[in-house]
PDB file of N, CA and C in Angstrom:
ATOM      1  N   UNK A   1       0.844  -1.185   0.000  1.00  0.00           N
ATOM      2  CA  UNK A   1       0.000   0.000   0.000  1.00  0.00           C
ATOM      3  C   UNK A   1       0.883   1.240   0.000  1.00  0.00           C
ATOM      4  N   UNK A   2       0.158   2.315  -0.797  1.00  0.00           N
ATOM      5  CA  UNK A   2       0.867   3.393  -0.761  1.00  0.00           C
ATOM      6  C   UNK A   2       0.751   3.896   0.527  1.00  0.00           C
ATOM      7  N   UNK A   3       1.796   4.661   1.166  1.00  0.00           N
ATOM      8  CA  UNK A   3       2.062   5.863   2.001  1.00  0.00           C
ATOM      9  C   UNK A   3       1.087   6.807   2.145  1.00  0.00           C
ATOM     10  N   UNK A   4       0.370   6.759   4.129  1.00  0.00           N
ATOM     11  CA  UNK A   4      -0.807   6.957   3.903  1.00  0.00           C
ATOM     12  C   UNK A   4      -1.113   8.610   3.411  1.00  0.00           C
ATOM     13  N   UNK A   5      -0.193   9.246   3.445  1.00  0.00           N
ATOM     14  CA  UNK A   5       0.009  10.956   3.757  1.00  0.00           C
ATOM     15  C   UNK A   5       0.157  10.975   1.595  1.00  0.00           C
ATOM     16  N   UNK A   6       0.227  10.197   0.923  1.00  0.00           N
ATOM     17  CA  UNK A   6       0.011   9.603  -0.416  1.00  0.00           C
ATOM     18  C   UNK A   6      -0.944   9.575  -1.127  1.00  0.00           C
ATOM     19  N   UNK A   7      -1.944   8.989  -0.050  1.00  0.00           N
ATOM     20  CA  UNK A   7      -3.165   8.720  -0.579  1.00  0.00           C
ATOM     21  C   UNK A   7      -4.030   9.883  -1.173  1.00  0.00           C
ATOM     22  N   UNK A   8      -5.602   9.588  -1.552  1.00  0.00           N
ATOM     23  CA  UNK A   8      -6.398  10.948  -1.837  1.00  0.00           C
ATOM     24  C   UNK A   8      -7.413  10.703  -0.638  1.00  0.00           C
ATOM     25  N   UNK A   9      -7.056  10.936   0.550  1.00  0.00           N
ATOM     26  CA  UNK A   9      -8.174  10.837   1.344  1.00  0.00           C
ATOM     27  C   UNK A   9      -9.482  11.627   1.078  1.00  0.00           C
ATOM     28  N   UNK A  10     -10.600  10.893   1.458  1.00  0.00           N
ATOM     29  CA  UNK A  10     -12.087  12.044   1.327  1.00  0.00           C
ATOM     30  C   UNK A  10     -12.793  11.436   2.742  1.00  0.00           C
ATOM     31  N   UNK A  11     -13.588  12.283   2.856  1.00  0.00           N
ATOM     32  CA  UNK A  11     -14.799  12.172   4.372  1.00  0.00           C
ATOM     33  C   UNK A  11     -16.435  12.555   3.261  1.00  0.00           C
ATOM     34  N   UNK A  12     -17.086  11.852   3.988  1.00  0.00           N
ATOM     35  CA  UNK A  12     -18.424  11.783   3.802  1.00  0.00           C
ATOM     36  C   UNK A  12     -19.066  12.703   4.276  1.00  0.00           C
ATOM     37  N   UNK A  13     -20.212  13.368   3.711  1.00  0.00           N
ATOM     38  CA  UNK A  13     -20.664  14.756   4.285  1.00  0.00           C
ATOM     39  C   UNK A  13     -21.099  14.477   5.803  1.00  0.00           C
ATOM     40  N   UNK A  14     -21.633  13.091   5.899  1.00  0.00           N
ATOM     41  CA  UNK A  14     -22.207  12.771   6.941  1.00  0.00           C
ATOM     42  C   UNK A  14     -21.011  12.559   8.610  1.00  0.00           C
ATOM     43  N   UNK A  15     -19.715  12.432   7.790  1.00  0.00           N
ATOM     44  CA  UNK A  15     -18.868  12.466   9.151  1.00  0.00           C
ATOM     45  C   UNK A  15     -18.430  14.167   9.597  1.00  0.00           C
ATOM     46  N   UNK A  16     -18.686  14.967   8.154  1.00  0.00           N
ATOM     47  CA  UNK A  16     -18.413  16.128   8.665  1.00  0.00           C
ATOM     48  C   UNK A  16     -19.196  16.974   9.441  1.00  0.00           C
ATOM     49  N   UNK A  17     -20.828  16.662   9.158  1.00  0.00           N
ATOM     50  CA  UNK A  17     -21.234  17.680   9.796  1.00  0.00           C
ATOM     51  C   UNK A  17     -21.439  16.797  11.101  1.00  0.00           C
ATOM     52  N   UNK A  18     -21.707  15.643  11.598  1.00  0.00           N
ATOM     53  CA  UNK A  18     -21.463  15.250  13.115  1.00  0.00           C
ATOM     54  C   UNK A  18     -20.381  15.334  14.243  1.00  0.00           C
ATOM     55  N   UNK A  19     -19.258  15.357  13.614  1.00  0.00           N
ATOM     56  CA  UNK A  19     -17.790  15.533  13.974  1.00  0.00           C
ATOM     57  C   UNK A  19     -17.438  13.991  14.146  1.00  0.00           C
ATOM     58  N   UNK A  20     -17.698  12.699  13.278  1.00  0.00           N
ATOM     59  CA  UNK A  20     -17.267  11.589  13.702  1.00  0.00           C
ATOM     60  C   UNK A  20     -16.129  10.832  12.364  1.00  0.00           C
ATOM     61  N   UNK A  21     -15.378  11.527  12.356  1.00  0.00           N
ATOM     62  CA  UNK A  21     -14.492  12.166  11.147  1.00  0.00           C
ATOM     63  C   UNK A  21     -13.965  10.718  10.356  1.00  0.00           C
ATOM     64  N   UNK A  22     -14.562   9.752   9.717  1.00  0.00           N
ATOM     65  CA  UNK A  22     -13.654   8.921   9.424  1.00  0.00           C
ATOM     66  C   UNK A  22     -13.176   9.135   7.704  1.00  0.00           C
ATOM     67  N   UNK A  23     -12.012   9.016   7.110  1.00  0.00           N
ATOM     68  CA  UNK A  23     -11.746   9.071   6.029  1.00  0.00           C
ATOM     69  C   UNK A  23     -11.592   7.695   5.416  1.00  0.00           C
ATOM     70  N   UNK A  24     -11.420   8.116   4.364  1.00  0.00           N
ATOM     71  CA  UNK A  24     -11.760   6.496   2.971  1.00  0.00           C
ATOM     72  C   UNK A  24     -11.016   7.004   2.010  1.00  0.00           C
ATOM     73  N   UNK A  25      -9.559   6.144   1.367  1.00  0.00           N
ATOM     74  CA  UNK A  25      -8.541   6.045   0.216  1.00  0.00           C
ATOM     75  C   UNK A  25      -8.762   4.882  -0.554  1.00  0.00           C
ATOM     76  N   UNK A  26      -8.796   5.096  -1.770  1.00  0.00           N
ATOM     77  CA  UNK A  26      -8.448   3.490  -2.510  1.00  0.00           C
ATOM     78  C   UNK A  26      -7.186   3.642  -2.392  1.00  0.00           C
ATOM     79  N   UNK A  27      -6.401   2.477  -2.246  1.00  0.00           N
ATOM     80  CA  UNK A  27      -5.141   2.009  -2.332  1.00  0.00           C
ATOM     81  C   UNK A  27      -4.681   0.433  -3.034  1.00  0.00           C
ATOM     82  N   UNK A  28      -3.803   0.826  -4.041  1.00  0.00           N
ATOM     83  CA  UNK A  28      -3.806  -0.610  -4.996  1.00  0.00           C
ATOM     84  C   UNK A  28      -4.904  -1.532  -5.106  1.00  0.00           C
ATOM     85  N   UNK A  29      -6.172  -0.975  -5.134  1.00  0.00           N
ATOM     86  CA  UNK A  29      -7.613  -2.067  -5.046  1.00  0.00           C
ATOM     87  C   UNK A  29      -8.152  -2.029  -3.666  1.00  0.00           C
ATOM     88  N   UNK A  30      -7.226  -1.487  -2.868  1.00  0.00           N
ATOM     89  CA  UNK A  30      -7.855  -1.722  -1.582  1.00  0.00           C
ATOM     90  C   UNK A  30      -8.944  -0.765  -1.126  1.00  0.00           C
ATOM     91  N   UNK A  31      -9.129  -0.725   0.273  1.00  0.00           N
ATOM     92  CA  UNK A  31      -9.837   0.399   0.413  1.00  0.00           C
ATOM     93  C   UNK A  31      -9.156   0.489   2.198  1.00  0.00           C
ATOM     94  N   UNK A  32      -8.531   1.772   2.188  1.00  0.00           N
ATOM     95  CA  UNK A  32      -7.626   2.222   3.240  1.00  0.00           C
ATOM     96  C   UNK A  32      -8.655   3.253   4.055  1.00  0.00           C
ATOM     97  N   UNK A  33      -8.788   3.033   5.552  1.00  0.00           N
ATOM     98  CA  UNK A  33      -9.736   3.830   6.407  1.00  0.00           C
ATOM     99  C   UNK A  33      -8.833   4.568   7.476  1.00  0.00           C
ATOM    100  N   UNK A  34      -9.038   5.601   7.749  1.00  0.00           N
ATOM    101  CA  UNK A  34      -8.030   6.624   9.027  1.00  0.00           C
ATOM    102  C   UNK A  34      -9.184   7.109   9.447  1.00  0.00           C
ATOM    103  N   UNK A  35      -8.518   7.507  10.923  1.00  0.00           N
ATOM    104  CA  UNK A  35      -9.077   8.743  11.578  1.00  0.00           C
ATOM    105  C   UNK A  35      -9.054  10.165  11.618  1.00  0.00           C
ATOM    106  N   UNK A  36      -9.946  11.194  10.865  1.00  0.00           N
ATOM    107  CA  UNK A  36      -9.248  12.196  10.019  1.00  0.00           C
ATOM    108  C   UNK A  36      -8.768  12.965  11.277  1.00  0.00           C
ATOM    109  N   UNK A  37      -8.884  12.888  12.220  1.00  0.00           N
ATOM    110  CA  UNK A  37      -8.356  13.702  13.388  1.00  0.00           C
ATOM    111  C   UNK A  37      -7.146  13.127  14.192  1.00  0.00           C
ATOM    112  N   UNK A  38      -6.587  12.296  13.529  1.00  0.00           N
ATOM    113  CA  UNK A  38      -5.076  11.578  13.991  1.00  0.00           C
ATOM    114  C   UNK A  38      -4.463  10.921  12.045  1.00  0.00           C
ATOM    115  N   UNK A  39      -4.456  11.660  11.478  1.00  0.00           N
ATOM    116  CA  UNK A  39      -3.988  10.754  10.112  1.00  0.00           C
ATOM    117  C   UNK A  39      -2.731  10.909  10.293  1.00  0.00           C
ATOM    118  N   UNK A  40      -1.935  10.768  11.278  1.00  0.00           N
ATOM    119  CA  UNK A  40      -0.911  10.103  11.431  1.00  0.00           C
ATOM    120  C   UNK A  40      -0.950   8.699  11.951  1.00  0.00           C
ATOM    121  N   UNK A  41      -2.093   8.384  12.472  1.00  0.00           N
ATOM    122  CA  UNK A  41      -2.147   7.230  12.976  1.00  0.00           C
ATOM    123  C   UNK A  41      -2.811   5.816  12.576  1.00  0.00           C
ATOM    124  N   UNK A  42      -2.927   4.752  12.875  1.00  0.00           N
ATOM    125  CA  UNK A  42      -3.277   3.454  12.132  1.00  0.00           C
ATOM    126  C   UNK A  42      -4.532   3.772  11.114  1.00  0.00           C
ATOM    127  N   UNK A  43      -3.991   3.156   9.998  1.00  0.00           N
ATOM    128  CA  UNK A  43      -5.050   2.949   9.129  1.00  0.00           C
ATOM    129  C   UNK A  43      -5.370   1.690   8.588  1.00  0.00           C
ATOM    130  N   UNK A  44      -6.361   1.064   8.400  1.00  0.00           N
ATOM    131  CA  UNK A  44      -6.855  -0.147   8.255  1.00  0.00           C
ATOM    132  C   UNK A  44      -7.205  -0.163   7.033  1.00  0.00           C
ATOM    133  N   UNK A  45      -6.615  -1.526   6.234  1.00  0.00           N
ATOM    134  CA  UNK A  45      -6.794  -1.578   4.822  1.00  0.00           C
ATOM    135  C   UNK A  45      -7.894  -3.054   5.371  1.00  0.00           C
ATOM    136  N   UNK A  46      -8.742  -2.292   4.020  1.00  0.00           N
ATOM    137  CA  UNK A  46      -9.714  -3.642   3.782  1.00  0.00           C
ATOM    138  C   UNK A  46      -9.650  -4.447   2.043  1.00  0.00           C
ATOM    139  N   UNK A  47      -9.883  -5.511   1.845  1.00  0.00           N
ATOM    140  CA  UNK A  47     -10.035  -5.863   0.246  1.00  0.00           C
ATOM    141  C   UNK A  47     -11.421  -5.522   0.162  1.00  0.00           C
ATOM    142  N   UNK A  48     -11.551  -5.198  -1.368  1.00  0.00           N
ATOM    143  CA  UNK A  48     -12.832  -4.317  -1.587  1.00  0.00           C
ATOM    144  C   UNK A  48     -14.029  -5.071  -1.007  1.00  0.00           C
ATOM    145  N   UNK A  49     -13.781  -6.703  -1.046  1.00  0.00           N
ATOM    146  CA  UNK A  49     -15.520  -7.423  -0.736  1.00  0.00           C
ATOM    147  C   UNK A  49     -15.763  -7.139   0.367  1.00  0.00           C
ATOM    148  N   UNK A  50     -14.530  -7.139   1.172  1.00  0.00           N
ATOM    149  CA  UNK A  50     -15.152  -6.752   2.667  1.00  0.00           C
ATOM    150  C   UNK A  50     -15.547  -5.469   2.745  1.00  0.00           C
ATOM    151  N   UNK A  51     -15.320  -4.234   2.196  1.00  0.00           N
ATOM    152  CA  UNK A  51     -15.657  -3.281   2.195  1.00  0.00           C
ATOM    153  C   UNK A  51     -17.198  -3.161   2.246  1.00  0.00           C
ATOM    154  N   UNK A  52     -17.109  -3.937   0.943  1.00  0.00           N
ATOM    155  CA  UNK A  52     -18.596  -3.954   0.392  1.00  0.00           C
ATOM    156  C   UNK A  52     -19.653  -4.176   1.726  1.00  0.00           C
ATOM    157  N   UNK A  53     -19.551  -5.261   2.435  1.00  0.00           N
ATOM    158  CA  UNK A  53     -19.765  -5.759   2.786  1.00  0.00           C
ATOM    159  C   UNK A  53     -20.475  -5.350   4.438  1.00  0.00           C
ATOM    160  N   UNK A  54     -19.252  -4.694   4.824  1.00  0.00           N
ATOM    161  CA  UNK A  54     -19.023  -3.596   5.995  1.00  0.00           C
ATOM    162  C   UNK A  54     -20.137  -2.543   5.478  1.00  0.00           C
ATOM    163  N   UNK A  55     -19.762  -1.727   4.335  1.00  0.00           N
ATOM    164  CA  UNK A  55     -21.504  -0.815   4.010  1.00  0.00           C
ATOM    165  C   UNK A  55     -22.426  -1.213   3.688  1.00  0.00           C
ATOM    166  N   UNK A  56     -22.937  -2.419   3.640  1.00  0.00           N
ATOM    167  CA  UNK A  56     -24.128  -3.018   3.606  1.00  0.00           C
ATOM    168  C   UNK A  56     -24.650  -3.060   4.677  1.00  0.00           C
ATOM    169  N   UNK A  57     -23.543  -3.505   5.493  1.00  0.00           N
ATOM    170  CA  UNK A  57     -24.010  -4.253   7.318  1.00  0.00           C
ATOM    171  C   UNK A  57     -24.546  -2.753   7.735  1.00  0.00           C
ATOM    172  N   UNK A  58     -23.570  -1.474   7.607  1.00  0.00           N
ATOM    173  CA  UNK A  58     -23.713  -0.601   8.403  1.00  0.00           C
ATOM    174  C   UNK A  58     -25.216   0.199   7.284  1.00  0.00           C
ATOM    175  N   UNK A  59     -25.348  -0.048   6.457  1.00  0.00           N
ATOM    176  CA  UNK A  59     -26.427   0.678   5.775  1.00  0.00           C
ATOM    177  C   UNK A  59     -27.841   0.070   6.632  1.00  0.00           C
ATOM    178  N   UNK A  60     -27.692  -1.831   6.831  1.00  0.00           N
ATOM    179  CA  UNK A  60     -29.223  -2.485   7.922  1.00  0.00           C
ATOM    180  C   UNK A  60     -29.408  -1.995   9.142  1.00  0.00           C
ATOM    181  N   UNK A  61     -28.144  -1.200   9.624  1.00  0.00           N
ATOM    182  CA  UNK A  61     -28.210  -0.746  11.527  1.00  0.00           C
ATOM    183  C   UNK A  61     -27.421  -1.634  11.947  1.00  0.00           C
ATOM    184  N   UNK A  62     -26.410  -2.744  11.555  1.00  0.00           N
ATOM    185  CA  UNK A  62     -25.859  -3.582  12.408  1.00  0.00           C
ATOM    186  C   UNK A  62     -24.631  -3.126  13.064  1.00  0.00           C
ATOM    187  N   UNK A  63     -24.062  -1.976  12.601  1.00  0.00           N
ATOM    188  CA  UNK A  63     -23.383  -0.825  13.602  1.00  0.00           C
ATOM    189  C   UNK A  63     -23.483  -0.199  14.411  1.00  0.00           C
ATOM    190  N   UNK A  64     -24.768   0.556  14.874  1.00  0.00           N
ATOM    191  CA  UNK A  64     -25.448   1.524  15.451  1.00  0.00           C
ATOM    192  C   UNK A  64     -24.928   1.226  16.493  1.00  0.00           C
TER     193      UNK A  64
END
């Protein structure tokens, strides 16, 4: 994976106006997640199915 300060990070309108800041990079196919209020710190790469997969769950409420 590329170098996360590399990436094209973006935030969702929905983390900005709550203040629950998470960002989202593709990286070589992947899909790379930070905390936009520490992006110096761990970022978690997912392969895209799980991605998928993860916004489905969280689209039924199984996050909440």
């Amino acid at each position: 994976m590329e170098e996360p300060e590399a990436l094209a990070w973006r935030k969702t309108r929905y983390s900005i106006a709550n203040g629950d800041c998470v960002e989202v990079a593709t990286a070589g196919g992947s899909v790379a997640v930070r905390d936009s209020k520490n992006p110096a710190g761990a970022v978690i790469k997912y392969a895209p199915g799980a991605w998928q997969m993860f916004l489905a769950a969280t689209r039924r409420g199984e996050h909440d």
